[in-house]
Protein backbone atom coordinates (compact mmCIF):
# COMPACT_ATOMS: atom_id res chain seq x y z
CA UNK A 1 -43.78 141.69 116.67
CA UNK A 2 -44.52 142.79 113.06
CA UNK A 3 -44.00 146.35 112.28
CA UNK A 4 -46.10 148.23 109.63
CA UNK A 5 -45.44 151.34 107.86
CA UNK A 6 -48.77 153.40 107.08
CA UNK A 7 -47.10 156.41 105.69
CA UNK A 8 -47.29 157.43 101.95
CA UNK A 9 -43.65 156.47 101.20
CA UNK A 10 -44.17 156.20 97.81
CA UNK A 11 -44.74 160.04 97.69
CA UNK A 12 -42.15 160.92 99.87
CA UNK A 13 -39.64 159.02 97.63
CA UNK A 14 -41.21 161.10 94.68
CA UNK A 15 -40.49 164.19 96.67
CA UNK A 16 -36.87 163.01 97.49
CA UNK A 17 -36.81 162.54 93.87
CA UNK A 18 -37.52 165.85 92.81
CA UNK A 19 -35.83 167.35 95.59
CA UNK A 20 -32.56 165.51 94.17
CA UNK A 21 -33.60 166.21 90.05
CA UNK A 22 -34.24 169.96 90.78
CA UNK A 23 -30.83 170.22 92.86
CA UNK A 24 -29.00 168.36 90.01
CA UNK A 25 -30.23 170.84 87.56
CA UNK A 26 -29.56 174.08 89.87
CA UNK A 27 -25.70 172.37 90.44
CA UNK A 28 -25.37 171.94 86.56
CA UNK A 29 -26.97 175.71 85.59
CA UNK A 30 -24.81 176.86 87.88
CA UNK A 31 -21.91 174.86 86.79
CA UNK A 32 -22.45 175.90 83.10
CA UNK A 33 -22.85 179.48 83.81
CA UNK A 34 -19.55 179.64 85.55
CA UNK A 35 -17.92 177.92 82.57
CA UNK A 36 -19.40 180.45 80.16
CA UNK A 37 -18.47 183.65 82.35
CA UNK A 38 -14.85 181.92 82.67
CA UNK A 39 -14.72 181.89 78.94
CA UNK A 40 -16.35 185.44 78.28
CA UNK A 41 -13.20 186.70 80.45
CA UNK A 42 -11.11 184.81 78.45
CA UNK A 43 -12.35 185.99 75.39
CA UNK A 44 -12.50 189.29 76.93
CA UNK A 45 -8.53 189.00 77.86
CA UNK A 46 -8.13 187.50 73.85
CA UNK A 47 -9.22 190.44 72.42
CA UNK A 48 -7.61 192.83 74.38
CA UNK A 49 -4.63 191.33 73.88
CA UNK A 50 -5.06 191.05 69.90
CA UNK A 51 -6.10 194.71 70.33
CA UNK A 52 -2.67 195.85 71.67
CA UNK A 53 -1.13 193.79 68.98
CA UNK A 54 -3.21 196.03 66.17
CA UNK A 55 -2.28 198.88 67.95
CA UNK A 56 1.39 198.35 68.23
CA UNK A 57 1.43 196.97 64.84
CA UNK A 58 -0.64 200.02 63.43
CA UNK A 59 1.90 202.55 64.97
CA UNK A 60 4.96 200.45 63.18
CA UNK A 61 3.16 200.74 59.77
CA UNK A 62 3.24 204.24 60.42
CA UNK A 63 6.36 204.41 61.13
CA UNK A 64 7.90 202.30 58.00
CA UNK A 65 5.23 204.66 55.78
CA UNK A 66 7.62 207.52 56.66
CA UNK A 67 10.58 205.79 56.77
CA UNK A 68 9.35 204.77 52.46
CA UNK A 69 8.24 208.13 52.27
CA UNK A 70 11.65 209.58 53.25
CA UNK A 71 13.50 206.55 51.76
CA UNK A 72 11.79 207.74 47.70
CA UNK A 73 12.51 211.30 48.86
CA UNK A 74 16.17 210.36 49.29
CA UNK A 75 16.15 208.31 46.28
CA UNK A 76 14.75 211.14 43.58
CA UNK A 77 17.09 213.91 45.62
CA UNK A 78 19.58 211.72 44.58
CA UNK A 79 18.86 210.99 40.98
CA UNK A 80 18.35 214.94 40.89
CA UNK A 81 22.25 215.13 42.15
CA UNK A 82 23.50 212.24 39.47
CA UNK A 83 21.77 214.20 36.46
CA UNK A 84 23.45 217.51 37.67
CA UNK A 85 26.52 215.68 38.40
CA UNK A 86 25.89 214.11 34.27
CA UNK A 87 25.36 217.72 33.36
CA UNK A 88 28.13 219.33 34.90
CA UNK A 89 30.53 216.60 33.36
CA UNK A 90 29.10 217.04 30.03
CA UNK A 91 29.83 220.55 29.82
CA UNK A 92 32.84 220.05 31.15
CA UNK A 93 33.59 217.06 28.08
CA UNK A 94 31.91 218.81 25.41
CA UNK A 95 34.01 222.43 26.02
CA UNK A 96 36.60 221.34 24.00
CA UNK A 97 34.41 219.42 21.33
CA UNK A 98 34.83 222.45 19.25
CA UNK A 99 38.67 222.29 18.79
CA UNK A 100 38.41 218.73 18.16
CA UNK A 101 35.72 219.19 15.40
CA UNK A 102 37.50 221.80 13.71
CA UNK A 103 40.73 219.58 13.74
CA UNK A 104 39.19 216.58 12.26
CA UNK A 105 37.45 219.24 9.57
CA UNK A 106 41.27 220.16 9.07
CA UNK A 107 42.54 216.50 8.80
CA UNK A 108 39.81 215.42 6.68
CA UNK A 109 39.00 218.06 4.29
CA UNK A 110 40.93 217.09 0.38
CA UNK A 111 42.93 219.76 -1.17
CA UNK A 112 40.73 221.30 -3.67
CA UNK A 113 38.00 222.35 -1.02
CA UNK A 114 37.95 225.17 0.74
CA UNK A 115 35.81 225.39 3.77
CA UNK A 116 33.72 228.86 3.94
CA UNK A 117 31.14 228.67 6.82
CA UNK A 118 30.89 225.90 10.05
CA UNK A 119 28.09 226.39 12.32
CA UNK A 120 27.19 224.15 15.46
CA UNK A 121 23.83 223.34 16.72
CA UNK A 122 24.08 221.05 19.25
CA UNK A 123 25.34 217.78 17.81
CA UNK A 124 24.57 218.26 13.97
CA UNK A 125 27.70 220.22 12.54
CA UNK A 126 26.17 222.62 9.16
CA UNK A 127 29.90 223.18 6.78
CA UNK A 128 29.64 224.64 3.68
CA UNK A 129 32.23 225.22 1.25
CA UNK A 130 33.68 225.85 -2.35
CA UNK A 131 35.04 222.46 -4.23
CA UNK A 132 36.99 222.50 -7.72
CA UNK A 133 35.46 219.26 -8.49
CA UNK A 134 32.25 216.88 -7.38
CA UNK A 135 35.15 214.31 -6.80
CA UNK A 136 36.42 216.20 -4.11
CA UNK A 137 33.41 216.76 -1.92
CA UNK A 138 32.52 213.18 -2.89
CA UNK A 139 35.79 212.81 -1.14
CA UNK A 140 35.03 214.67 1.89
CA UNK A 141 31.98 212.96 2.08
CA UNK A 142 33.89 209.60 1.82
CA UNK A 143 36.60 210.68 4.59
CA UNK A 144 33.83 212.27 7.30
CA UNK A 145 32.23 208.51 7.02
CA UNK A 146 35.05 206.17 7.25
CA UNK A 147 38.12 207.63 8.49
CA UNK A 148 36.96 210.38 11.12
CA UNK A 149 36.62 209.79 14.55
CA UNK A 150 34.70 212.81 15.59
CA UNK A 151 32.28 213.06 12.78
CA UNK A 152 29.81 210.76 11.36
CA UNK A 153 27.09 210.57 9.36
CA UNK A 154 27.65 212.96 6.42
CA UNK A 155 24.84 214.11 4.82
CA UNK A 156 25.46 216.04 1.22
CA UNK A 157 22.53 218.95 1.48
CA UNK A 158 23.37 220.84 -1.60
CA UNK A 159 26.16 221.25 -4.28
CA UNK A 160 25.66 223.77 -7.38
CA UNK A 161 28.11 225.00 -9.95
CA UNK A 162 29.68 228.95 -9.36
CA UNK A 163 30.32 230.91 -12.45
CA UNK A 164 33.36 231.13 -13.96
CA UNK A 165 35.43 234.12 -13.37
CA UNK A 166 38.15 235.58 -15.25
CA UNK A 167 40.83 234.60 -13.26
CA UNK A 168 39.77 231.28 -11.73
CA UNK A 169 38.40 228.16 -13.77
CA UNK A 170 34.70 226.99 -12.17
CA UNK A 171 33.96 226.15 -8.61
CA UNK A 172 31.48 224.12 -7.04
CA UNK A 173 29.41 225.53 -4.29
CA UNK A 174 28.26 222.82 -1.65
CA UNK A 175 26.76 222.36 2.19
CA UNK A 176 26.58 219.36 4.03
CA UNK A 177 25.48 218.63 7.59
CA UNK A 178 27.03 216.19 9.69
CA UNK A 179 26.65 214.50 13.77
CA UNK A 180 29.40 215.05 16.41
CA UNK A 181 30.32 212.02 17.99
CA UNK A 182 30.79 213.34 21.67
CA UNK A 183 33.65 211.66 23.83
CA UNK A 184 30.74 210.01 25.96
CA UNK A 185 29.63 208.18 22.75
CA UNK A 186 32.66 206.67 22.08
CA UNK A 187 33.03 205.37 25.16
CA UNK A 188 29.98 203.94 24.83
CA UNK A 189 30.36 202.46 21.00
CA UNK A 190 34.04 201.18 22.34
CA UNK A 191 32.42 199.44 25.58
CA UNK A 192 30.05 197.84 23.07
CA UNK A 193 32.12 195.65 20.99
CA UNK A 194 33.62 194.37 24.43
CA UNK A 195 30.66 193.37 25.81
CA UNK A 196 29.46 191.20 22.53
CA UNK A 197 33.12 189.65 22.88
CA UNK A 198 32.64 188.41 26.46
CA UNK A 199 29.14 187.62 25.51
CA UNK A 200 29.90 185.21 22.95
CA UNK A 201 31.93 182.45 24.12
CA UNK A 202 28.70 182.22 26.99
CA UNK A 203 26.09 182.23 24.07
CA UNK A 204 28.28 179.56 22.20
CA UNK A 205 28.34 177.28 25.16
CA UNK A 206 24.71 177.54 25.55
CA UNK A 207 24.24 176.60 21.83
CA UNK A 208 26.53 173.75 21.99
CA UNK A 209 24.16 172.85 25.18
């Protein structure tokens, strides 16, 4: 016996159709929306995390800013302590500049000259004095410049001709100015010629290569 189907199965397997498309769709919305709130959260936890980490680091920055600002505040009170510590030492070195000065104004000073007035400012040195002859301040000069080792650079300011008197022949009336070399400064100039001598055999090398 034949059997025959009269039913619309065409539209029912339209309607199974849908049925199936619309609960593929529904799966895969719902699918994709849990993906995207799983990734909001992680992005969520991401920037909390890097949020900590600016804090944390934000608080160290502040803490290294006053560690540098106490760090230069260390550094220029000690600078202030080396230049009072320079200071102190200097006066200490240049107390007995004077006795060494008026030595080496003993030691170098020709007979024929007479010294009459020595005044100190600082490190320029004002003499002034009564010659018997231009030769022997020309002298003076000479022996300040090469042969002291406390005063340099003389410097002739003025020299005039006194009136004769009865009972001495014609003096020569003169001032002159010259620079203290202070003890530090000869350390210094000494230290100098050493350090050209070790320099050179180094700059020779590097010539000959």
């Amino acid at each position: 016996m034949i059997l025959i189907n009269l039913l619309p199965h065409r539209e029912e397997r339209r309607k199974r159709r849908k049925v199936a498309y619309f609960a593929g769709l529904g799966a895969a919305a719902v699918f994709g929306l849990a993906v995207v709130g799983l990734w909001y959260l992680i992005l969520l936890q991401l920037t909390s995390t890097q949020q900590d980490r600016n804090a944390f680091l934000g608080a160290e920055i502040k803490k290294l800013e006053i560690q540098i600002k106490d760090i230069a505040t260390l550094k220029a009170e000690i600078e202030s302590l080396k230049a009072r510590q320079k200071a102190v030492e200097d006066l200490q070195t240049d107390r007995n500049i004077p006795v060494h000065v008026l030595n080496e104004l003993v030691k170098q000073t020709p007979e024929g000259v007479y010294l009459t007035g020595v005044k100190q400012d600082g490190q320029v040195l004002s003499v002034a004095g009564l010659a018997q002859t231009n030769e022997r301040v020309s002298e003076l000069l000479r022996n300040t410049a090469n042969n002291s080792e406390w005063l340099v650079k003389p410097e002739l300011i003025e020299i005039r001709a006194t009136p004769a008197a009865k009972d001495r022949k014609r003096m020569f009336d003169f001032s002159m100015r010259l620079t203290i070399k202070r003890p530090q400064d000869k350390a210094a100039a000494e230290a100098a010629p050493a350090g050209k001598a070790a320099s050179s055999p180094a700059a020779a090398a590097a010539k000959k290569a």
